[in-house]
PDB file of N, CA and C in Angstrom:
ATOM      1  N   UNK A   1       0.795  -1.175   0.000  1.00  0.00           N
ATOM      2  CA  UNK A   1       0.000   0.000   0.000  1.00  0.00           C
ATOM      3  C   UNK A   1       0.852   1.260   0.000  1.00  0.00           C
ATOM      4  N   UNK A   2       2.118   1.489   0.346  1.00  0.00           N
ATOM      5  CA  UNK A   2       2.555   2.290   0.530  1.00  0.00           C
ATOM      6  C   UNK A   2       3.485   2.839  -0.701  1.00  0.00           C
ATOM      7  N   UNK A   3       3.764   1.887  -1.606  1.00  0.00           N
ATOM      8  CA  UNK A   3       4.031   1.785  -2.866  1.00  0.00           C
ATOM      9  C   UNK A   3       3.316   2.819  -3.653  1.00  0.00           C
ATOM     10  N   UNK A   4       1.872   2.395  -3.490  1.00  0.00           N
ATOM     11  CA  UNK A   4       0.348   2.891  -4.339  1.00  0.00           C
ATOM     12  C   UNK A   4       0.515   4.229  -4.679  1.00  0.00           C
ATOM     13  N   UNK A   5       0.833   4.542  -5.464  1.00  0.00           N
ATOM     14  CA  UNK A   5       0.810   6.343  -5.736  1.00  0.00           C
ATOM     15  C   UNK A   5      -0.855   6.261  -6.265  1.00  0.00           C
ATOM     16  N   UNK A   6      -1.229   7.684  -5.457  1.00  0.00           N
ATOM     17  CA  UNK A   6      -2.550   7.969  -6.610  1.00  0.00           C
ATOM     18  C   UNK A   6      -2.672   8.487  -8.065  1.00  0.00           C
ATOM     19  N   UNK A   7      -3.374   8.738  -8.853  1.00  0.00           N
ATOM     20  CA  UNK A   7      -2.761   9.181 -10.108  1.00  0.00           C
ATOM     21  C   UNK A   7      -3.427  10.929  -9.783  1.00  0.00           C
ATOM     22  N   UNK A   8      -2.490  11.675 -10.423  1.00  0.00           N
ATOM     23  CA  UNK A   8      -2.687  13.005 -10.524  1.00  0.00           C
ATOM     24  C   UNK A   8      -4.140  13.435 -11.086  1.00  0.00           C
ATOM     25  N   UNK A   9      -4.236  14.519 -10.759  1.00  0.00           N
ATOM     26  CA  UNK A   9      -5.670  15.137 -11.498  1.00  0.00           C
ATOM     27  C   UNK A   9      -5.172  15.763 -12.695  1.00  0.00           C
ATOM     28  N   UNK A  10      -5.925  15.967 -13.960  1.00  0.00           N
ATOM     29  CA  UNK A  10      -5.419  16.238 -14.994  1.00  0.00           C
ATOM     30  C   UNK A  10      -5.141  17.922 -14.883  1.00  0.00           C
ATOM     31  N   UNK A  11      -4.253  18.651 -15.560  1.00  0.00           N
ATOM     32  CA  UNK A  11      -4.705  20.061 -15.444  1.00  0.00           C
ATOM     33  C   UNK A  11      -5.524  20.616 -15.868  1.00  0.00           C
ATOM     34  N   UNK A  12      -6.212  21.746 -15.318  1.00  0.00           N
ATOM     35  CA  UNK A  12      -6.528  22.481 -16.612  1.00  0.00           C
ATOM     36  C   UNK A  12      -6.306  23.627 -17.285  1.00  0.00           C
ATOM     37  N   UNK A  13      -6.787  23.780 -18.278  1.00  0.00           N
ATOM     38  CA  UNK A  13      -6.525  24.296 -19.598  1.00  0.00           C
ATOM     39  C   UNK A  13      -7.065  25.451 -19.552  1.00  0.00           C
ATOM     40  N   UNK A  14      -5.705  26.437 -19.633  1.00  0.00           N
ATOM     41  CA  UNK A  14      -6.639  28.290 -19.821  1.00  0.00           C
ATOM     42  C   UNK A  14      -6.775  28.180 -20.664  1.00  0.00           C
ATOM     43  N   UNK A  15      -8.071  29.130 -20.892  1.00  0.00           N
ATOM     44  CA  UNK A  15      -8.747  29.009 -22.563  1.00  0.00           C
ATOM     45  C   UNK A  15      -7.542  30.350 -23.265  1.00  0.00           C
ATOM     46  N   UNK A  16      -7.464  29.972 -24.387  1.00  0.00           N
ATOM     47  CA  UNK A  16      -6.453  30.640 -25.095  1.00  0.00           C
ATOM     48  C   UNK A  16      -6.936  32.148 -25.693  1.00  0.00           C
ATOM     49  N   UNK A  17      -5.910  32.976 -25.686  1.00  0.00           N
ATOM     50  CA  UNK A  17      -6.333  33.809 -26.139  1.00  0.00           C
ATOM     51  C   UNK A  17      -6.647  34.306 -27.461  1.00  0.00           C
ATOM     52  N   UNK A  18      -7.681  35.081 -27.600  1.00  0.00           N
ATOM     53  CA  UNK A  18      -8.285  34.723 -29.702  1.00  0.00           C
ATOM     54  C   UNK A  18      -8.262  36.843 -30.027  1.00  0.00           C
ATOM     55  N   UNK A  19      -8.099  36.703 -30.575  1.00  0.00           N
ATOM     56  CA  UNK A  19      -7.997  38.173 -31.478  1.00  0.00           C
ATOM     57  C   UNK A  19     -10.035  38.633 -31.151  1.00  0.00           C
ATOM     58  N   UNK A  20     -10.825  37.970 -31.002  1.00  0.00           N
ATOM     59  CA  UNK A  20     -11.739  38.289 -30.857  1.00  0.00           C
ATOM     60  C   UNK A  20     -12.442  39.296 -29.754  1.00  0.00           C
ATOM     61  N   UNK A  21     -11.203  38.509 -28.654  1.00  0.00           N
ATOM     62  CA  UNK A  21     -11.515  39.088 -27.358  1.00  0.00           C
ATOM     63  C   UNK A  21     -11.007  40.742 -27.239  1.00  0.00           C
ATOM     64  N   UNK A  22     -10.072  41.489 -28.268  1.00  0.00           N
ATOM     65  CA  UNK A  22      -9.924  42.257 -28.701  1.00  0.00           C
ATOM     66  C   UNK A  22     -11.295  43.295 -28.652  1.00  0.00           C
ATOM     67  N   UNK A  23     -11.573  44.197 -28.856  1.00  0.00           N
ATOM     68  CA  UNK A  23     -12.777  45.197 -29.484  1.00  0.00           C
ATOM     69  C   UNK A  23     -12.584  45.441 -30.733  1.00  0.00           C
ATOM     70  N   UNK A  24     -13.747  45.537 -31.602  1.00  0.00           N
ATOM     71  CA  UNK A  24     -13.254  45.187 -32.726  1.00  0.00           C
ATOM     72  C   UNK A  24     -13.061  46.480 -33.595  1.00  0.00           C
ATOM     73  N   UNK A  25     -11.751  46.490 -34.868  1.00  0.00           N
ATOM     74  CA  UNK A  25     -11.358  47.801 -35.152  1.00  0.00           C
ATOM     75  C   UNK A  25     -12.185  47.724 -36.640  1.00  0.00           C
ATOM     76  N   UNK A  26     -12.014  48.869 -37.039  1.00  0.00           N
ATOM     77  CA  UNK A  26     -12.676  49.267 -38.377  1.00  0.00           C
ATOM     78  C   UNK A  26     -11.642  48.593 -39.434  1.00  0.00           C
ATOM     79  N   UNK A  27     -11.785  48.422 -40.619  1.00  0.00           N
ATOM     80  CA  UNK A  27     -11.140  48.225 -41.641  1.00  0.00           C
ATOM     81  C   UNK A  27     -10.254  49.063 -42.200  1.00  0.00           C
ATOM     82  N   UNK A  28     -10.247  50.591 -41.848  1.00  0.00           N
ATOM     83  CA  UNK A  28      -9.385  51.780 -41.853  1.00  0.00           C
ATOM     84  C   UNK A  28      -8.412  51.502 -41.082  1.00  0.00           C
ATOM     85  N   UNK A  29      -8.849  51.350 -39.759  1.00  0.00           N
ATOM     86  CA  UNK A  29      -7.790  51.216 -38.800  1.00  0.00           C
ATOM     87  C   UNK A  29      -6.828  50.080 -38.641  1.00  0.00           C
ATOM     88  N   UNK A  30      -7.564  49.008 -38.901  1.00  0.00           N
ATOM     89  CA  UNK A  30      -6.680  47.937 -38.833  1.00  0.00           C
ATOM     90  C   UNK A  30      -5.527  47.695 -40.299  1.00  0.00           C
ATOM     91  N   UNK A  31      -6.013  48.460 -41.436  1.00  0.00           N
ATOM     92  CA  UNK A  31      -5.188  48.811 -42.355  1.00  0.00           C
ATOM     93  C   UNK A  31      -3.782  49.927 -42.066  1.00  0.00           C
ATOM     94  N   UNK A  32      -4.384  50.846 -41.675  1.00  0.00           N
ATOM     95  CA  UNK A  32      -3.519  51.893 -41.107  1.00  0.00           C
ATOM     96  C   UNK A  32      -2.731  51.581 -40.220  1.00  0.00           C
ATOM     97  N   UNK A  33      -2.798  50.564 -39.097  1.00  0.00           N
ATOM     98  CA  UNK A  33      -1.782  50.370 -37.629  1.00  0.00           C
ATOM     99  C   UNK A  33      -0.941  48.823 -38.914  1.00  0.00           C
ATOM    100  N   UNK A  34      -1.308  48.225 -39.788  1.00  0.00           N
ATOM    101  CA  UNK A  34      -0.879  47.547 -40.873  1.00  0.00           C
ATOM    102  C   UNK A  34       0.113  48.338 -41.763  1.00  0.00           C
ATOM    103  N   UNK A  35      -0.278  49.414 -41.948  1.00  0.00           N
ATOM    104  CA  UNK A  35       1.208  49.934 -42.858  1.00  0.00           C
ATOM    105  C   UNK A  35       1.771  51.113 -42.061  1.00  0.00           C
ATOM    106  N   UNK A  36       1.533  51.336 -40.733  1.00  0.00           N
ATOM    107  CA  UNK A  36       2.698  52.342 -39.769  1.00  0.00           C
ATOM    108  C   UNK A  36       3.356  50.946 -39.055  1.00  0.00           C
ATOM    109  N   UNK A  37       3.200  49.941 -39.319  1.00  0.00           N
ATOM    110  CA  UNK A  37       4.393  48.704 -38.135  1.00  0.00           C
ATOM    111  C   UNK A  37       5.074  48.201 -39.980  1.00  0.00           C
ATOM    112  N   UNK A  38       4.542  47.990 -40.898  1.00  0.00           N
ATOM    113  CA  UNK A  38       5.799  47.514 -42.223  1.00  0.00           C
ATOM    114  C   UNK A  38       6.439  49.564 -41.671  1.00  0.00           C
ATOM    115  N   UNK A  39       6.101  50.172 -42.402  1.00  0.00           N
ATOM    116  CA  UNK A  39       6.769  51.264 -42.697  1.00  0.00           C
ATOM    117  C   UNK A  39       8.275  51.917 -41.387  1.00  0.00           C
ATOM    118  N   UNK A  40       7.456  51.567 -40.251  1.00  0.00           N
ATOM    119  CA  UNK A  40       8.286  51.521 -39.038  1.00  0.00           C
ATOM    120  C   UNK A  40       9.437  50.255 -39.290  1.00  0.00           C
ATOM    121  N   UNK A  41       9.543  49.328 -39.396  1.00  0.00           N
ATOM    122  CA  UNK A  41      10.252  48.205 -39.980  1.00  0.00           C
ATOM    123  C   UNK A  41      11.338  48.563 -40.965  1.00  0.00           C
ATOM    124  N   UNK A  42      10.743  49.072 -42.314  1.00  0.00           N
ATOM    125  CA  UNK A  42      11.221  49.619 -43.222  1.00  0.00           C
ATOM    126  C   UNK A  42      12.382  51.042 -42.884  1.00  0.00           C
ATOM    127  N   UNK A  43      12.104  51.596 -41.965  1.00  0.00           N
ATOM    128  CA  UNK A  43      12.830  52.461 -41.261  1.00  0.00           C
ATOM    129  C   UNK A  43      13.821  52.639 -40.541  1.00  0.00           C
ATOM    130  N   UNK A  44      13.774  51.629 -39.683  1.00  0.00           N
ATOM    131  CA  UNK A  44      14.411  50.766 -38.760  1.00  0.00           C
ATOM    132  C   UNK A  44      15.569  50.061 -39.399  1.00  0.00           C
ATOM    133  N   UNK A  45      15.246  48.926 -40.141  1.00  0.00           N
ATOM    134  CA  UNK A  45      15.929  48.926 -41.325  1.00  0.00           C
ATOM    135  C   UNK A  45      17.115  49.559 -41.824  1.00  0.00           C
ATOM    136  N   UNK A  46      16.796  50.421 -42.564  1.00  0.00           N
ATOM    137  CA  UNK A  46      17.418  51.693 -43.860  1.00  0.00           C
ATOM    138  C   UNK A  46      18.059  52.217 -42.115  1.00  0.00           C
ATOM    139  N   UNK A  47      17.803  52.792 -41.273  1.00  0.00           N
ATOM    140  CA  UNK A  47      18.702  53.548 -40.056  1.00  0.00           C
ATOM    141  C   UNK A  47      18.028  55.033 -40.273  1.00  0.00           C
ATOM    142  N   UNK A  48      16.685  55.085 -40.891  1.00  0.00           N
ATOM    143  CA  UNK A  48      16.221  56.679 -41.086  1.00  0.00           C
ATOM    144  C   UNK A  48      15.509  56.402 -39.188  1.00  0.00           C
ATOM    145  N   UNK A  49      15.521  55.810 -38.770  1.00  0.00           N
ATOM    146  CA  UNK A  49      14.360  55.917 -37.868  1.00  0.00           C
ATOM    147  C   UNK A  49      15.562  56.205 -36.646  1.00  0.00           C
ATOM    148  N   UNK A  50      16.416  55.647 -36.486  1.00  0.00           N
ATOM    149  CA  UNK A  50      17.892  56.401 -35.751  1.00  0.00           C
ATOM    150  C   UNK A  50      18.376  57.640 -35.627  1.00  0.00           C
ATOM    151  N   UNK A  51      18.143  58.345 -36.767  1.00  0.00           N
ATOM    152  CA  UNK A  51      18.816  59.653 -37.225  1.00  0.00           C
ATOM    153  C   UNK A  51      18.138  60.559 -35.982  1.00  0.00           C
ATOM    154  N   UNK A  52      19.013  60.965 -35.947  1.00  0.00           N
ATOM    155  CA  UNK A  52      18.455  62.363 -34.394  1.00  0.00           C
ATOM    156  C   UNK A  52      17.861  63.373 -35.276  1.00  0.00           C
ATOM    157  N   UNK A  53      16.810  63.602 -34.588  1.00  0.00           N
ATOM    158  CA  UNK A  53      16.065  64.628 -35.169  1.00  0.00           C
ATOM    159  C   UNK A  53      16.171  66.442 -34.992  1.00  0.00           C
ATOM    160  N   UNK A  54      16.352  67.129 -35.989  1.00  0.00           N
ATOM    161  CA  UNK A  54      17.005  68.540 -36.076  1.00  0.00           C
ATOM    162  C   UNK A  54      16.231  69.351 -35.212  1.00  0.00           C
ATOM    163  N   UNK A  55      14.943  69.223 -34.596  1.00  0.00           N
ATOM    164  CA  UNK A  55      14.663  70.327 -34.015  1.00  0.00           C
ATOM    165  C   UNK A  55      14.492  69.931 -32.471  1.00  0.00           C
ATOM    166  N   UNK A  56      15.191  69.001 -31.727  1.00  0.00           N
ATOM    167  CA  UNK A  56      15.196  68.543 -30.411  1.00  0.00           C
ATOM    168  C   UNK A  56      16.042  69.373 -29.733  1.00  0.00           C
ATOM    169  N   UNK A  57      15.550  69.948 -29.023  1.00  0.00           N
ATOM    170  CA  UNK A  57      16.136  71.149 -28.056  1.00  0.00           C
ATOM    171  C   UNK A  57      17.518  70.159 -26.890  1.00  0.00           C
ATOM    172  N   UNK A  58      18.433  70.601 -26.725  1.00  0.00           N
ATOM    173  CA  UNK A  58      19.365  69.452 -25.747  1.00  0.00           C
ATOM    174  C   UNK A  58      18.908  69.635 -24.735  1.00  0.00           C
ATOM    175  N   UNK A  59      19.259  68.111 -23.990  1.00  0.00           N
ATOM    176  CA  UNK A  59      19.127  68.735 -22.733  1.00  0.00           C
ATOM    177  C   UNK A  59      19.713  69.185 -21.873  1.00  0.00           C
ATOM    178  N   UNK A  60      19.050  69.622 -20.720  1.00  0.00           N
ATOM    179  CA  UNK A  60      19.164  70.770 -19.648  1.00  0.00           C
ATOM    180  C   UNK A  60      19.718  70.124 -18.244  1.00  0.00           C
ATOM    181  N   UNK A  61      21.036  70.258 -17.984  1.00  0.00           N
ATOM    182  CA  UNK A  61      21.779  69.534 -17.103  1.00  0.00           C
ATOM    183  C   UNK A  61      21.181  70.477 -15.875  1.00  0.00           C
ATOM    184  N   UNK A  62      20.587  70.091 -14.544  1.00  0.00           N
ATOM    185  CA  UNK A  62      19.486  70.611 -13.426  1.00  0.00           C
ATOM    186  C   UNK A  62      21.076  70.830 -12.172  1.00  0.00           C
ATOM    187  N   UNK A  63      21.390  71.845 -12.073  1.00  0.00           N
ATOM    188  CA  UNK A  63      22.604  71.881 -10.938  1.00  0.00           C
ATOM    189  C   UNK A  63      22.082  71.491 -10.094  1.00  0.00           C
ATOM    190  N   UNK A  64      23.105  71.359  -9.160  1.00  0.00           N
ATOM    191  CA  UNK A  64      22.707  71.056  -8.108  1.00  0.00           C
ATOM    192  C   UNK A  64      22.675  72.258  -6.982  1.00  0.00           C
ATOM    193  N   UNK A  65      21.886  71.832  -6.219  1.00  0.00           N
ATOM    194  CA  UNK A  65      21.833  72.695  -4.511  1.00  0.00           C
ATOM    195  C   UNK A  65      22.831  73.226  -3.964  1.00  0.00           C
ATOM    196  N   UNK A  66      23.159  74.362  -4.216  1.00  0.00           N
ATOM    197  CA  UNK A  66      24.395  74.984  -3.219  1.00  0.00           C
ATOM    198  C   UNK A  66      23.845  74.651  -1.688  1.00  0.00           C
ATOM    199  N   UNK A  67      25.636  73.819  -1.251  1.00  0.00           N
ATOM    200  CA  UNK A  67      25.123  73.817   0.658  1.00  0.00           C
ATOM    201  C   UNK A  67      25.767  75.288   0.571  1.00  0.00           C
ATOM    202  N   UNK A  68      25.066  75.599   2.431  1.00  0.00           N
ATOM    203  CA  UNK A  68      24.935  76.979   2.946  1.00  0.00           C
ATOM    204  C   UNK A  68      25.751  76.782   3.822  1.00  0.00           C
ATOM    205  N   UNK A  69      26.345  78.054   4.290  1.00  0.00           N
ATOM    206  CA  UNK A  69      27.768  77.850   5.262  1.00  0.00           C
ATOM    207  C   UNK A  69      27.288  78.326   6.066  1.00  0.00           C
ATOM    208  N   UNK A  70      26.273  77.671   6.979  1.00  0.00           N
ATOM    209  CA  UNK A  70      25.775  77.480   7.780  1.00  0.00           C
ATOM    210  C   UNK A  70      26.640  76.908   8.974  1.00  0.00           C
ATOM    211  N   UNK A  71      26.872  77.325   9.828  1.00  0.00           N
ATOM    212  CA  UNK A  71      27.979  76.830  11.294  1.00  0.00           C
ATOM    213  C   UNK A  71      26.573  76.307  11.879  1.00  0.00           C
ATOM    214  N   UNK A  72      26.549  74.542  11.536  1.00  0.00           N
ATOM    215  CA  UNK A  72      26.210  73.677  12.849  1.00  0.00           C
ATOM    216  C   UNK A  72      26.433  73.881  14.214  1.00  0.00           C
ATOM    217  N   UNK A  73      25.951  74.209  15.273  1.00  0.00           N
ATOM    218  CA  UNK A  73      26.436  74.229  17.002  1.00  0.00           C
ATOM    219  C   UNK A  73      25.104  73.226  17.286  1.00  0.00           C
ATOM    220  N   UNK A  74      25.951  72.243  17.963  1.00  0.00           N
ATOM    221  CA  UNK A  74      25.158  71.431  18.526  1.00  0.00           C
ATOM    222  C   UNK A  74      24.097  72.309  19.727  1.00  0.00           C
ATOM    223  N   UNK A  75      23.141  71.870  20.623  1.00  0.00           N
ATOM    224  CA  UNK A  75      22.431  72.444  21.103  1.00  0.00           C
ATOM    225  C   UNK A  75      23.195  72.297  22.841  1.00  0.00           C
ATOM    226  N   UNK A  76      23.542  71.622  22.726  1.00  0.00           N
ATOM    227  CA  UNK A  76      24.359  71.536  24.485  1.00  0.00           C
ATOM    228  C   UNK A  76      26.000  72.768  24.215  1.00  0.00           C
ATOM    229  N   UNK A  77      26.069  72.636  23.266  1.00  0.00           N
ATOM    230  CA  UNK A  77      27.509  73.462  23.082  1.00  0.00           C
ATOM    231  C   UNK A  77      26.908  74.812  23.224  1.00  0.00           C
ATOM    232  N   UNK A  78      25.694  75.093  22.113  1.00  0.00           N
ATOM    233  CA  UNK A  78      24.913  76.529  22.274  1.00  0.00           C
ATOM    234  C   UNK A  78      24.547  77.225  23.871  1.00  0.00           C
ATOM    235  N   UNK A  79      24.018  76.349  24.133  1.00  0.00           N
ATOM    236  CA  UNK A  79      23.467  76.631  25.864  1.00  0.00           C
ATOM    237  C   UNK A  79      25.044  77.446  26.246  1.00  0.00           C
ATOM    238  N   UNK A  80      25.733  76.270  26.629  1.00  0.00           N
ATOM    239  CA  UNK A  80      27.254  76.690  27.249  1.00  0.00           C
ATOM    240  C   UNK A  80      27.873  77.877  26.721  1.00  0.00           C
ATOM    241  N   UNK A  81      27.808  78.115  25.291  1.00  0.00           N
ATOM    242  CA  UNK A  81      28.246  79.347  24.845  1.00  0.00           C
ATOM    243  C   UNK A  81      27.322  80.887  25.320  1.00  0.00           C
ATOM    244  N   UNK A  82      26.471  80.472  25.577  1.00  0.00           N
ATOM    245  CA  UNK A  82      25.218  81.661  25.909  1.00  0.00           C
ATOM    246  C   UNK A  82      25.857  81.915  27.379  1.00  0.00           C
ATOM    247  N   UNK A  83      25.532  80.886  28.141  1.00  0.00           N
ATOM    248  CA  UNK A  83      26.257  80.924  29.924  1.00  0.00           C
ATOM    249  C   UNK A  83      27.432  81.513  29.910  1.00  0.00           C
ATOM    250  N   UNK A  84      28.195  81.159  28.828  1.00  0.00           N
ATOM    251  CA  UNK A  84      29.262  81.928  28.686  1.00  0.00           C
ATOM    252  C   UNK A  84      29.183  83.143  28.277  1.00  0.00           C
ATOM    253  N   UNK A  85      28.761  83.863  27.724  1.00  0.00           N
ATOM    254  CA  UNK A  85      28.648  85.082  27.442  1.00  0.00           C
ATOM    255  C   UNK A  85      27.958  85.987  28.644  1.00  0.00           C
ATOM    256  N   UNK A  86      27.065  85.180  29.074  1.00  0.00           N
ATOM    257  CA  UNK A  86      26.047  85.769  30.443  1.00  0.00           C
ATOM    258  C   UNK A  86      27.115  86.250  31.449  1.00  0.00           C
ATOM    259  N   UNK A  87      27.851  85.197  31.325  1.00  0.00           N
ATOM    260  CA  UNK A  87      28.681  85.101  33.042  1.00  0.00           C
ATOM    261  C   UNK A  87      29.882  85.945  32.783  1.00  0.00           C
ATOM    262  N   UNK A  88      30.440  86.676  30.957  1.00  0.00           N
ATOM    263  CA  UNK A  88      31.127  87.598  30.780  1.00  0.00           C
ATOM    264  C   UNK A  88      30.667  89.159  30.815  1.00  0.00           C
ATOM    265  N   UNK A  89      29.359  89.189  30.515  1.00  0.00           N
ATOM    266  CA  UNK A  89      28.697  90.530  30.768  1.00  0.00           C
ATOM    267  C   UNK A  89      28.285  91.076  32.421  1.00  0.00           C
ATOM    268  N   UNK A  90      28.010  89.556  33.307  1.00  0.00           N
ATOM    269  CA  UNK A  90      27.603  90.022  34.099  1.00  0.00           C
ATOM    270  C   UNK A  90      29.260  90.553  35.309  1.00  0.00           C
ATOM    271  N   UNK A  91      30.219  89.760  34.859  1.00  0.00           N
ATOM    272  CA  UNK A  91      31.288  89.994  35.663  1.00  0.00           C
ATOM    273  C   UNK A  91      32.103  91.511  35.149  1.00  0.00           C
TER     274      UNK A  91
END
């Protein structure tokens, strides 16, 4: 009995996908998206579709953030410097 394998369950089967399930296009359109993918091809191809195009502005390198010379004082050093000044005005 311990031998006994059970037999598997069969899988199942996603239903496949059909051009139907699509919405369906006009005869214009499906002609037209038909000769902009050859013509794109054709382009691609030949290396016209590579060529950099003449009126693309370059781009614009974004500087960066000037840091500020800003003097960090920690907040326990600040206190002490204040006491210090107190205890020079008042003497």
């Amino acid at each position: 009995m311990a031998d006994e394998q059970k037999p598997k369950a069969p899988k199942k089967e996603k239903p496949a996908k059909t051009k139907e399930a699509a919405p369906e296009e006009g005869v214009l359109t499906a002609a037209a998206k038909a000769i902009g993918t050859a013509a794109g091809k054709i382009a691609a191809a030949t290396g016209v579709a590579d060529a950099p195009k003449p009126n693309t502005p370059k781009k614009v390198r974004i500087a960066k953030l000037q840091k500020k010379n800003n003097p960090h004082v920690p907040r326990k050093l600040k206190k002490a410097q204040k006491k210090a000044e107190l205890a020079k005005s008042k003497a």
